[in-house]
Protein backbone atom coordinates (compact mmCIF):
# COMPACT_ATOMS: atom_id res chain seq x y z
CA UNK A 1 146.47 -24.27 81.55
CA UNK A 2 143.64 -22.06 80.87
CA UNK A 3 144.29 -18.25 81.99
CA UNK A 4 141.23 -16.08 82.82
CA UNK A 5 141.11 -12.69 81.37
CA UNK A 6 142.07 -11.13 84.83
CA UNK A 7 145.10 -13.14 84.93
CA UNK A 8 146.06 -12.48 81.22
CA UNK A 9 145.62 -8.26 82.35
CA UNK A 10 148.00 -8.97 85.57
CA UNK A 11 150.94 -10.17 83.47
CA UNK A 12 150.50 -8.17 80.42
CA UNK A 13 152.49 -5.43 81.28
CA UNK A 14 155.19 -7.94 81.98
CA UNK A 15 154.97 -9.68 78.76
CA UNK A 16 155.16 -6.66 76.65
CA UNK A 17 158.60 -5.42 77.33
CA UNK A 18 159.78 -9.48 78.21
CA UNK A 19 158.66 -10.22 74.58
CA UNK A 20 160.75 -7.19 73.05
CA UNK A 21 163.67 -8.17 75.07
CA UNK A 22 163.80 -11.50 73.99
CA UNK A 23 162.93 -10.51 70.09
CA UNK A 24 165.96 -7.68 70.05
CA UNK A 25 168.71 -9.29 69.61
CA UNK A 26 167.71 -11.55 66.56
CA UNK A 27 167.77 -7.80 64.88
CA UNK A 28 171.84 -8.19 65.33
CA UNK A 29 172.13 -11.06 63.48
CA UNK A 30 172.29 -9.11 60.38
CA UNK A 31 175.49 -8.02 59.57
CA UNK A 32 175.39 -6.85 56.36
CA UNK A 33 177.11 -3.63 56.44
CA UNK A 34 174.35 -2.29 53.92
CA UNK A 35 171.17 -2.35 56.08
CA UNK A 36 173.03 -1.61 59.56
CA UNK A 37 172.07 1.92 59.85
CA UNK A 38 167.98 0.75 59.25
CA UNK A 39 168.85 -2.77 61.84
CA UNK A 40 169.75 0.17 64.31
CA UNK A 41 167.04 2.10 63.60
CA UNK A 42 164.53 -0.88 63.84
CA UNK A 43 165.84 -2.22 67.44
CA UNK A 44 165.55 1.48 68.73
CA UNK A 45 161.96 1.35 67.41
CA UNK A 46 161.08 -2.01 68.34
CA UNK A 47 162.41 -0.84 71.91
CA UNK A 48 160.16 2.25 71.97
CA UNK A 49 157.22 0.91 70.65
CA UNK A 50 157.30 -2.29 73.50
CA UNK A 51 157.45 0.37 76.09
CA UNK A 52 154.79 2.98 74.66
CA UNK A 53 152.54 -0.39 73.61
CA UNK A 54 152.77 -1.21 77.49
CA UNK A 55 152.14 2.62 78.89
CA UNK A 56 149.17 3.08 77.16
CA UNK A 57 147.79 -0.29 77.51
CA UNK A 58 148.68 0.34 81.79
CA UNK A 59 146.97 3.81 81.40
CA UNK A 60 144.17 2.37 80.18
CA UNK A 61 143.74 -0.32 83.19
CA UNK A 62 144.50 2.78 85.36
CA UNK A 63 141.55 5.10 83.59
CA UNK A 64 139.09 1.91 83.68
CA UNK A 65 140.10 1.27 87.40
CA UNK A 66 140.96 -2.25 86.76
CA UNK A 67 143.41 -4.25 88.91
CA UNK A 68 143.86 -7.11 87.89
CA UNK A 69 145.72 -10.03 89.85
CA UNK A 70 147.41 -13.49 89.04
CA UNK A 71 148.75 -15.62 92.08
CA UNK A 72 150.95 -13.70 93.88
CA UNK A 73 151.08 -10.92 91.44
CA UNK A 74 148.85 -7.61 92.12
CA UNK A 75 148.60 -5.22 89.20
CA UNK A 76 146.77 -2.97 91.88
CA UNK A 77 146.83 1.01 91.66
CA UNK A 78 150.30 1.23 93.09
CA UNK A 79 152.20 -1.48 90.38
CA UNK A 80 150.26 0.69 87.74
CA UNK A 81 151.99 3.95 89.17
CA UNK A 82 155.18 2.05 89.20
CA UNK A 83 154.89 0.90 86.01
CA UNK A 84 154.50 4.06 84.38
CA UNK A 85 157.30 5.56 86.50
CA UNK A 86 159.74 2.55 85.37
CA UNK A 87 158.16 2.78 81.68
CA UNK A 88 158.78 6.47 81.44
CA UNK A 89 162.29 6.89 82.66
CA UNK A 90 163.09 3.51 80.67
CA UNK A 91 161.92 6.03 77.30
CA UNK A 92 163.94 8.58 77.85
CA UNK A 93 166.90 6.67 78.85
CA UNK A 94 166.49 5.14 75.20
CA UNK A 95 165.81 8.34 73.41
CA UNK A 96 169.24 9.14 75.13
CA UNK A 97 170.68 5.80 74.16
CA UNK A 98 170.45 6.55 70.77
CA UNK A 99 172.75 9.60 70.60
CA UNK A 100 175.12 8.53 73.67
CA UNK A 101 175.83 5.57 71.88
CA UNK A 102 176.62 6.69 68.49
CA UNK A 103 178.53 9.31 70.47
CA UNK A 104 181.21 6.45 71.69
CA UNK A 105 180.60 4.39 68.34
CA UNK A 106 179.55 1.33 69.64
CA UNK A 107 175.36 0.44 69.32
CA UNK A 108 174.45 -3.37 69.83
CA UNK A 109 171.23 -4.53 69.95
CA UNK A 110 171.87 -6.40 73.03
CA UNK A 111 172.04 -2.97 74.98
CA UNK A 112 168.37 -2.70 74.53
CA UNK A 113 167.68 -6.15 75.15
CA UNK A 114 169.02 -6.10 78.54
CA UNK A 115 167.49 -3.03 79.61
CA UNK A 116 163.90 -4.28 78.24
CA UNK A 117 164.66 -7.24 80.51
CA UNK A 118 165.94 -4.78 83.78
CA UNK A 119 162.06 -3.07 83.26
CA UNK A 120 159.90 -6.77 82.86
CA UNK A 121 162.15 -7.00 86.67
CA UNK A 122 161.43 -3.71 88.21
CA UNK A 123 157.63 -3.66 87.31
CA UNK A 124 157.33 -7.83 88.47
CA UNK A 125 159.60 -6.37 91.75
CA UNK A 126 156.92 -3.57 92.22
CA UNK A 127 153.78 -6.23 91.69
CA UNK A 128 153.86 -8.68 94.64
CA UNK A 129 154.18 -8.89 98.25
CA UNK A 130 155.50 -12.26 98.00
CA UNK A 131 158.92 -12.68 98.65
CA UNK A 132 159.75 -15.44 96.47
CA UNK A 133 158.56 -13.06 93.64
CA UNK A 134 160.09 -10.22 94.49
CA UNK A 135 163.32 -11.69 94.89
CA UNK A 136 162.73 -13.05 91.42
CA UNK A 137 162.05 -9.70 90.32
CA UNK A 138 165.33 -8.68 92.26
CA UNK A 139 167.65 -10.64 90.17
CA UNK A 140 165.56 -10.21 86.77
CA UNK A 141 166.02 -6.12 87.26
CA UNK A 142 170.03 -6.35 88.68
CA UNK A 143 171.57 -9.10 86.65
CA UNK A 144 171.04 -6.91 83.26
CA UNK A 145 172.40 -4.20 84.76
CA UNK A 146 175.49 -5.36 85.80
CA UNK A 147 176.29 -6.18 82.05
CA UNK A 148 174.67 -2.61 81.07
CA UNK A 149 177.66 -0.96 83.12
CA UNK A 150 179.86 -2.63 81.57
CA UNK A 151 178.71 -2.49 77.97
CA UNK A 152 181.35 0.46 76.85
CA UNK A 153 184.25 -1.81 76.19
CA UNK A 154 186.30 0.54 75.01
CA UNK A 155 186.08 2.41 78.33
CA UNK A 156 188.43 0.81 80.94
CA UNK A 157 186.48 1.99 83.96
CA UNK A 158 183.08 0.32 82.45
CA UNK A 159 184.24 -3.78 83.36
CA UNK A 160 185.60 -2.46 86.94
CA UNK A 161 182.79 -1.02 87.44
CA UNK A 162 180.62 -3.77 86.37
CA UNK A 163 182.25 -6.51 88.07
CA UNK A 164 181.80 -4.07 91.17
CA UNK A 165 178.80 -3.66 91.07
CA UNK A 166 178.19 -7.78 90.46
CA UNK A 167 180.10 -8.78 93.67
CA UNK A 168 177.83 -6.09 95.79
CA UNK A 169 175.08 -6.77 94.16
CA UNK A 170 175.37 -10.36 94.96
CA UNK A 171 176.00 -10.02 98.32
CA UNK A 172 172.92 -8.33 98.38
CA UNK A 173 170.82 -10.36 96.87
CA UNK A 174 172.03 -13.32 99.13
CA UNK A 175 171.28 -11.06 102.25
CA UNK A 176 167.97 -10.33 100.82
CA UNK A 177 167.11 -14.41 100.16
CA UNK A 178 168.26 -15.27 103.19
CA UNK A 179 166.00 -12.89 104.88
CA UNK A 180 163.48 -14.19 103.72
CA UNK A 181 164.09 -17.83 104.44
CA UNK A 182 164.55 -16.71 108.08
CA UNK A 183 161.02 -14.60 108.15
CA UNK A 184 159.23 -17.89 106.17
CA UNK A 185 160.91 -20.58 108.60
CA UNK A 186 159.28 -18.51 111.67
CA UNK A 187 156.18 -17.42 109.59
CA UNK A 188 155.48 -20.69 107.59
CA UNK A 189 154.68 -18.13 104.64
CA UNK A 190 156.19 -15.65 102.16
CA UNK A 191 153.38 -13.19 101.50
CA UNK A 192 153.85 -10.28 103.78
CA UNK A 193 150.45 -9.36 104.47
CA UNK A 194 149.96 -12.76 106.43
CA UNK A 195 153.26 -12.04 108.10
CA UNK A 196 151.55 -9.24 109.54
CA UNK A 197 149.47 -10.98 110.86
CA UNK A 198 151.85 -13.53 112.53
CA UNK A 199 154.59 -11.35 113.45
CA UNK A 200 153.24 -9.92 116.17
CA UNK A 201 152.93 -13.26 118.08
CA UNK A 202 156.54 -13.99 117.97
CA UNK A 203 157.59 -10.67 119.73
CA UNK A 204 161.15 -9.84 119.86
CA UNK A 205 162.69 -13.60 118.72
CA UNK A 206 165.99 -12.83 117.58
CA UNK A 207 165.74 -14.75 114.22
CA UNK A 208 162.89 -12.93 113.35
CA UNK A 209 164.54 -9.70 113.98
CA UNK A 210 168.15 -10.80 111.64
CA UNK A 211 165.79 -11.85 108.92
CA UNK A 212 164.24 -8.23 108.93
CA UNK A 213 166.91 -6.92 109.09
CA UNK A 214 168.71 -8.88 106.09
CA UNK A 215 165.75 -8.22 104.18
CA UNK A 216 165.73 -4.96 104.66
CA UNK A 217 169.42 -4.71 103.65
CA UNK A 218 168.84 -6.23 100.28
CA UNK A 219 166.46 -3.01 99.39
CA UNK A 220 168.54 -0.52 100.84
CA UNK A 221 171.33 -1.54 98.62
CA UNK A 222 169.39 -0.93 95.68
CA UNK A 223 167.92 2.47 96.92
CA UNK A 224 172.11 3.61 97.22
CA UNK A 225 171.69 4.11 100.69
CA UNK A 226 174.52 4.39 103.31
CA UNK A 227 176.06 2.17 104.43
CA UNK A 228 175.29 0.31 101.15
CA UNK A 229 176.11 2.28 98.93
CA UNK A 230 179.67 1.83 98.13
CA UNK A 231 179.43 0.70 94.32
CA UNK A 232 177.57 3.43 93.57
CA UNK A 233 179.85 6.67 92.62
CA UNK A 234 182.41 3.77 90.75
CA UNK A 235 178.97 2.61 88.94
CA UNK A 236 177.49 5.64 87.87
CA UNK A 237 180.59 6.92 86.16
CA UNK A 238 181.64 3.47 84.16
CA UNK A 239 178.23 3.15 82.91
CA UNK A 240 176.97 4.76 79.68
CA UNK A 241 175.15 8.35 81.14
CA UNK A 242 171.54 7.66 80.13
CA UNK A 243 172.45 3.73 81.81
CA UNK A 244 173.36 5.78 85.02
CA UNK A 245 170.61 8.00 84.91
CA UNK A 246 168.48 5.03 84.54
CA UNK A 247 169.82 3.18 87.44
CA UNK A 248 169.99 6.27 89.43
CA UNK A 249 165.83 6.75 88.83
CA UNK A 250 164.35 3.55 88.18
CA UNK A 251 166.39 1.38 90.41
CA UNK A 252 165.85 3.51 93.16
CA UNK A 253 161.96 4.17 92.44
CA UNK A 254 161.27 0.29 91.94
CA UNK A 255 162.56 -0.39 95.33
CA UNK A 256 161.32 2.04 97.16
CA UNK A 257 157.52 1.60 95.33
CA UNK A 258 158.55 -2.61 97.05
CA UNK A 259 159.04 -0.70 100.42
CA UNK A 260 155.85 0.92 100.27
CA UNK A 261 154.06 -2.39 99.71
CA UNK A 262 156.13 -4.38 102.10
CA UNK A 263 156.93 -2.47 105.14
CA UNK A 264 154.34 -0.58 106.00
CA UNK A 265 151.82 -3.87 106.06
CA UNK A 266 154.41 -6.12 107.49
CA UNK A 267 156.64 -4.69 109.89
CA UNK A 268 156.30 -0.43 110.22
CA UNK A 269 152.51 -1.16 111.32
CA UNK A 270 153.93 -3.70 114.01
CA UNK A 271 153.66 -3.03 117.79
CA UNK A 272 156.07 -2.99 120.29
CA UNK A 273 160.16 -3.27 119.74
CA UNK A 274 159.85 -4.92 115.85
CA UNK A 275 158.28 -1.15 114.90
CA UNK A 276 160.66 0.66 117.46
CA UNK A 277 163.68 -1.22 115.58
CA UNK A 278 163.05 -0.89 112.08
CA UNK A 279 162.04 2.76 112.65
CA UNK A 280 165.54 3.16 114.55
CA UNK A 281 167.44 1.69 111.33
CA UNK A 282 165.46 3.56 108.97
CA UNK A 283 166.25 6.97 110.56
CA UNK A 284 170.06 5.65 111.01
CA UNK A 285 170.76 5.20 107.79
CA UNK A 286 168.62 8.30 106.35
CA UNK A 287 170.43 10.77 108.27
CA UNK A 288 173.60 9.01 107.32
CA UNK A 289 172.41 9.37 103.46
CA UNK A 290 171.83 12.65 103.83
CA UNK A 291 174.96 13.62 106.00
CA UNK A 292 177.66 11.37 103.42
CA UNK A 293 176.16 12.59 100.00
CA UNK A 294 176.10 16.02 100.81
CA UNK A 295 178.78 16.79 102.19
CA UNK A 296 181.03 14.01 99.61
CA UNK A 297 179.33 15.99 96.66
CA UNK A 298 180.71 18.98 97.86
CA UNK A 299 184.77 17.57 96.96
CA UNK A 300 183.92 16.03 93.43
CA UNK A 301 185.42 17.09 90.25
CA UNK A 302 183.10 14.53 88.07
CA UNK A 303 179.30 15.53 87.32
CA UNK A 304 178.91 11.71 87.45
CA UNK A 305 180.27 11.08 90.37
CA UNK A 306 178.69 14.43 92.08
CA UNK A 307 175.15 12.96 90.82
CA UNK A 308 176.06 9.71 91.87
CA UNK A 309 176.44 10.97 95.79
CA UNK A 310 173.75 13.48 95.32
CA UNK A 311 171.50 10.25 94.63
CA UNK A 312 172.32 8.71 97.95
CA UNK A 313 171.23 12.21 99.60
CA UNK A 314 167.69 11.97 97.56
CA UNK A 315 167.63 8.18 99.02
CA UNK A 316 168.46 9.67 102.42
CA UNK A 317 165.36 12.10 102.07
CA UNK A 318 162.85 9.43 100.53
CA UNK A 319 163.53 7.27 103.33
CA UNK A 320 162.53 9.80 105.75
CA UNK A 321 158.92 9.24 104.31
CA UNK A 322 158.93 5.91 105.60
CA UNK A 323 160.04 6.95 108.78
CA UNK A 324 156.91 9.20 108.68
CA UNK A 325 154.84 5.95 108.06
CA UNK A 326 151.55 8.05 107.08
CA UNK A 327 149.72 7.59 104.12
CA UNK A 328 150.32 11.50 102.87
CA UNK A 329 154.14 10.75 103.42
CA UNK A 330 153.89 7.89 100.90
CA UNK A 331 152.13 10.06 98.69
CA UNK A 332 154.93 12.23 99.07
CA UNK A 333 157.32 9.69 98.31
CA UNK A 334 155.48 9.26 94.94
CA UNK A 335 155.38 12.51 94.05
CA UNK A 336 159.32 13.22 95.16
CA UNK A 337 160.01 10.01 93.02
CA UNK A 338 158.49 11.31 90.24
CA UNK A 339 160.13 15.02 90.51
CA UNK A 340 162.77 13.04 90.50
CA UNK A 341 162.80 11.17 87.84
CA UNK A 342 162.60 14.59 85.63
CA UNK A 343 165.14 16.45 87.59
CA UNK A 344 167.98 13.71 87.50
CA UNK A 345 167.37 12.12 83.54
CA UNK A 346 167.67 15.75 82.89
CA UNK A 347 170.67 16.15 84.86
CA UNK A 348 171.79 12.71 83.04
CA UNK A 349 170.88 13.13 79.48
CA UNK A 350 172.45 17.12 79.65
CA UNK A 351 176.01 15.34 79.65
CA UNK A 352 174.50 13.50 76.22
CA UNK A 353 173.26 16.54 74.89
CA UNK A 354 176.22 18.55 74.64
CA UNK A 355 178.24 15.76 73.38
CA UNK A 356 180.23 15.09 75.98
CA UNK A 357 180.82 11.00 75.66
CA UNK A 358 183.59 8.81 77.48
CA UNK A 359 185.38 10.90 80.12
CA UNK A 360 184.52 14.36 79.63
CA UNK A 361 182.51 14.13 82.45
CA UNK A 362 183.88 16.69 84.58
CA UNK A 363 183.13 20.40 85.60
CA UNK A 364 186.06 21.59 83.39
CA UNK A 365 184.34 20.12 80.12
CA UNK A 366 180.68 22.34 80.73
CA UNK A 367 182.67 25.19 81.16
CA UNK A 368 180.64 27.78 79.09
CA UNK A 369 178.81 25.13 77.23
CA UNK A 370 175.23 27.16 78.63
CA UNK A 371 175.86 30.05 75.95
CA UNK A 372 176.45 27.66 72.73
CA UNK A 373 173.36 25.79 73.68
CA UNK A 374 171.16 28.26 75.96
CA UNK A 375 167.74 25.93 75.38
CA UNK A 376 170.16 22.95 77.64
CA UNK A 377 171.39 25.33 79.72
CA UNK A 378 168.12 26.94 80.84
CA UNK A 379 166.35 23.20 81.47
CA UNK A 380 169.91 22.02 83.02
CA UNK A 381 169.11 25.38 85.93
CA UNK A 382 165.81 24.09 86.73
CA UNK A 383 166.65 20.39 87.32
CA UNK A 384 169.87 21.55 89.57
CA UNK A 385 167.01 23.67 91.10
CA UNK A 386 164.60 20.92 91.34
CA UNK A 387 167.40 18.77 92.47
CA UNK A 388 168.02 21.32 95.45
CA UNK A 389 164.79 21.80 96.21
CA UNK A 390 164.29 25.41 95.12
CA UNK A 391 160.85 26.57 94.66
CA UNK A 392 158.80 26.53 92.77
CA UNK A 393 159.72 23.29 91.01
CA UNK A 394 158.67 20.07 91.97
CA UNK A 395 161.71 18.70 94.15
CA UNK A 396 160.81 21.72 96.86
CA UNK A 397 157.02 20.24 97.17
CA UNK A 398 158.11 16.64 96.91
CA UNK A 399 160.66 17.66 99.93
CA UNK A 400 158.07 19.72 101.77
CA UNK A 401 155.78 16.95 101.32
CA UNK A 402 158.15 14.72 103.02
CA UNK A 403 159.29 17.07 105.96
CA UNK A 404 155.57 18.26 106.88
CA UNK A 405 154.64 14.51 107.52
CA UNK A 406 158.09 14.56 109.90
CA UNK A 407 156.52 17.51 111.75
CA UNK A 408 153.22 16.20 112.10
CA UNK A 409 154.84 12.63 113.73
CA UNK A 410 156.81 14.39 115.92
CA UNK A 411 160.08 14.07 114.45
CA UNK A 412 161.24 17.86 114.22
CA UNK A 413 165.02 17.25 114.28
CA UNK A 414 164.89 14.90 111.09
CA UNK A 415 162.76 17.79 108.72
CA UNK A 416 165.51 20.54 110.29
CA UNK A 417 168.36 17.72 109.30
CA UNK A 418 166.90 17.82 105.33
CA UNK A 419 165.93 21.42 105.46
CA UNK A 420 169.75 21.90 106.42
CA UNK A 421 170.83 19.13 104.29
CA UNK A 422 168.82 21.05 101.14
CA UNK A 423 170.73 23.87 102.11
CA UNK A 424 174.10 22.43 101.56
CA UNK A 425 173.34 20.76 98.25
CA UNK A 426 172.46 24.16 96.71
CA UNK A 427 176.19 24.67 97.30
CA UNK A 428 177.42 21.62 94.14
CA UNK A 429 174.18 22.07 92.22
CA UNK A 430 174.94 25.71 91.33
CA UNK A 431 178.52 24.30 90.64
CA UNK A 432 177.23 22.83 87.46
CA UNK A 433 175.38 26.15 86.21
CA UNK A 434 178.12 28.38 87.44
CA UNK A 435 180.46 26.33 85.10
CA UNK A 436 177.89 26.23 82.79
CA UNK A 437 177.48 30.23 82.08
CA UNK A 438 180.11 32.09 84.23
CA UNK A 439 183.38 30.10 83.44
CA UNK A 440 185.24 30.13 79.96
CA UNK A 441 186.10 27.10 78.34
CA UNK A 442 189.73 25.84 78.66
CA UNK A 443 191.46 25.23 75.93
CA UNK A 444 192.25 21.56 76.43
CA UNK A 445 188.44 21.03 76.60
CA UNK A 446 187.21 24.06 73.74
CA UNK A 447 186.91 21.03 71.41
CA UNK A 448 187.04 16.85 71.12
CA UNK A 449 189.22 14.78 68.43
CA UNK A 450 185.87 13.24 67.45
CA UNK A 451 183.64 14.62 65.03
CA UNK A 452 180.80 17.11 65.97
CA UNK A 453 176.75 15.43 66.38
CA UNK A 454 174.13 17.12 67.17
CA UNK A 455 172.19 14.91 69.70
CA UNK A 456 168.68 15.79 68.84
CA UNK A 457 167.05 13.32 70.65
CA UNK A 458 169.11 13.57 73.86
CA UNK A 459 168.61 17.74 73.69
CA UNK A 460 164.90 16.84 73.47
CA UNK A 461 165.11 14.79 76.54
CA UNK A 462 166.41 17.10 78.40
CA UNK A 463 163.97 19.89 77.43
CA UNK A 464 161.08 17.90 78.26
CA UNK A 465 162.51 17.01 81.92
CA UNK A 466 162.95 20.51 82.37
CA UNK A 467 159.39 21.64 81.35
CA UNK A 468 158.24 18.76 83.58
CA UNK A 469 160.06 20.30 86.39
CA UNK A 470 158.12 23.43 86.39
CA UNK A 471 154.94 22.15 85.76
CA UNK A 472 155.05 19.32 88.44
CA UNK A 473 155.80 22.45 91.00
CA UNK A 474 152.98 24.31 89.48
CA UNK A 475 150.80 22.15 89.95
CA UNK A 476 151.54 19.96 92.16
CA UNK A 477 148.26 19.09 93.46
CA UNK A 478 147.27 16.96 90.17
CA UNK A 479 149.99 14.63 90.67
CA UNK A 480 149.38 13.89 94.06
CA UNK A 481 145.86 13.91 94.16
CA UNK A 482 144.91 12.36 91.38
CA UNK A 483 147.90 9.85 90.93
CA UNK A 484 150.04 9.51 93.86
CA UNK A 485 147.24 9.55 96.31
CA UNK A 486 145.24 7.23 94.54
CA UNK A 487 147.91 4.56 94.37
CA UNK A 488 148.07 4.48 97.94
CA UNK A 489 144.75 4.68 99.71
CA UNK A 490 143.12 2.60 97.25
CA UNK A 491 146.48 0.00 96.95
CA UNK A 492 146.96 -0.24 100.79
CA UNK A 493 144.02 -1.00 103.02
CA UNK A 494 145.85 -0.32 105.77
CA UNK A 495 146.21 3.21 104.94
CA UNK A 496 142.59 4.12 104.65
């Protein structure tokens, strides 16, 4: 089989990081104890230079305004913005890697090797509107992280939580498959832009309306909304913290970027009770995100488990903007997704960056930790700010984004609902900076019976997130006009 140039550019960008996954682990055959150090060093590099090689090379489609397609897979404007959302959070959660897992003393190269695997899945998830595919894409981004939770085997938590996590995510997945063999047996296809065009001769048939909703289901789950959203809090906290903060960014960004593509062409654009009934879900189970995560990060004593709920709030809020359905509230989805990819690997990687590995994951353990490292403790205020939606950093525009769109549809109550909402998270995100800089260490916690590191490249993380933060609020109108915008109009005909 000859491939065409234009098919060659379509699957490049899954290639790239496919091809590092797969060559990663022959770096831990070598186990001479006299090259380790430089085999660790290597598979860190070989890891970083996949997903840089792959960034640039998608920038580069994006500057020439190529988009590329092969089959069922569209490298349009919108997989190129996902791509670099997925490629950039998977970077920093490897910069973190490094230090987190020399930290708890345990670095395999298969750790890399299934995350490199989890980003060929997200970006293949965020390329197609054909079902098949993106369930494909589904399983290629979850499976590898099931074993990433668990990959601290030291830590007793890390195989309940993976095996957790497994058995929901399965269920899932099933849901998700079996919606679409429902939507395909009354459709006769899988792409949902033709399903579009069918759907609305079938009206109301309930079969049609259980394989929505099953479909839907299977996205929801990965976007830690309620009432899916169980594993989540047990998940975050067994995994390794830059794993979580992954999981907690790009998980949630790859699905949502899959909603964007899916529903609005194939059901939110519908007429009559298939538009009245998703819409009805969809503002269900947002106002239930944003009710449960608040007000259950309010009673946690864990950071992870506080970010963990606080996630399901920002999945709350981010659904809202498809309950706008407008093209400006998808660009305001992008641009929230991005905020929020600096705010909460900053939030992640600050539990790396002052050292604290394994447990030491509550309140108790930051308690003063702002004054012996004031550069962290200045970038860890403005992503709890971001997170809350302070202004001026970039989670207040991405959330004013969102809520303006509400107004302008006619759905007041749900922008006073996150407004209020935003108001009651300020309440657990200044937890972490009061403890931070107004509470003295306790003894029990002053120091740790492992030896001191300095995690450089996890501080660095951190830094940058926070300088992101600020400069994403402003100037806010470059990233949604030039990026965010653009992969929507010019990705979604429907929009224009």
């Amino acid at each position: 089989m000859n491939l065409t140039p234009d098919q060659v550019s379509a699957i490049m960008a899954l290639l790239i990081p496919g091809a590092a996954a797969c060559l990663l682990p022959l770096a831990a055959i070598d186990k001479d104890q006299a090259t380790q150090k430089w085999i660790r060093a290597a598979m860190f590099f070989i890891a970083l230079f996949a997903l840089m090689g792959c960034f640039f090379y998608v920038t580069s489609l994006w500057g020439k305004g190529a988009q590329p397609s092969f089959g069922p897979v569209r490298f349009d404007r919108l997989a190129q913005f996902a791509t670099i959302f997925i490629l950039i959070t998977a970077a920093l959660a490897v910069l973190q890697l490094w230090d987190h897992l020399h930290l708890e003393g345990w670095v395999k190269g298969e750790t890399l090797s299934l995350l490199m695997f989890s980003v060929t899945g997200m970006i293949l998830f965020c390329s197609s509107s054909n079902l098949m595919v993106l369930f494909l894409g589904l399983e290629l981004l979850s499976i590898p992280l099931y074993a990433l939770t668990g990959t601290l085997r030291q830590n007793h938590e890390a195989l309940e939580g993976g095996v957790k996590y497994f058995i929901t995510g399965a269920v899932a997945s099933s849901c998700f498959l079996m919606g679409a063999v429902l939507l395909y047996g009354m459709t006769g296809t899988l792409d949902a832009a033709v399903m579009a065009s069918i759907m609305p001769r079938l009206g109301s048939d309930p079969v049609m309306l259980i394989g929505v909703a099953l479909l839907l289901l299977g996205f929801l789950f990965k976007v830690s909304a309620v009432p899916f959203h169980q594993w989540t809090p047990d998940v975050y906290e067994a995994a390794p913290h830059p794993i979580s903060g992954f999981m907690s960014v790009a998980t949630k960004g790859a699905a949502l970027f899959a909603l964007i593509r899916i529903f609005p062409a194939a059901l939110l654009r519908q007429e009559g009770i298939l538009q009245g009934k998703v819409q009805a879900a969809l503002i269900l189970v947002a106002v239930l995100s944003l009710i449960l995560g608040n007000l259950t990060a309010l009673t946690q004593t864990n950071v992870k488990r506080m970010l963990a709920y606080s996630s399901i709030s920002h999945a709350g809020y981010l659904i809202l903007g498809l309950v706008a359905g407008t093209s400006q509230a998808f660009i305001g989805m992008g641009f929230y997704l991005v905020s929020y990819l600096a705010m909460n690997m900053g939030a992640f990687g600050l539990l790396t960056a002052l050292g604290l590995a394994g447990d030491r994951t509550g309140y108790d353990d930051l308690r003063g930790m702002g004054w012996k490292r004031p550069e962290l403790g200045f970038a860890a205020i403005l992503c709890m700010f971001s997170l809350a939606g302070i202004p001026p950093t970039g989670g207040f525009y991405g959330k004013y984004m969102i809520f303006r769109e509400l107004v302008a549809q006619g759905h007041v109550s749900l922008a006073v609902l996150g407004v209020l909402a935003s108001l009651v998270s300020v309440a657990y995100y200044l937890r972490v900076v009061v403890a931070l800089f107004l509470e003295k260490p306790l003894g029990a916690t002053a120091g740790t019976d492992k030896p001191h590191r300095v995690a450089s490249l996890a501080s660095g993380t951190v830094l940058v997130c926070g300088l992101l933060v600020m400069l994403i609020g402003i100037f806010p109108s470059l990233l949604s006009s030039a990026f965010a915008q653009r992969a929507v109009q010019e990705s979604l005909n429907l929009l224009k």
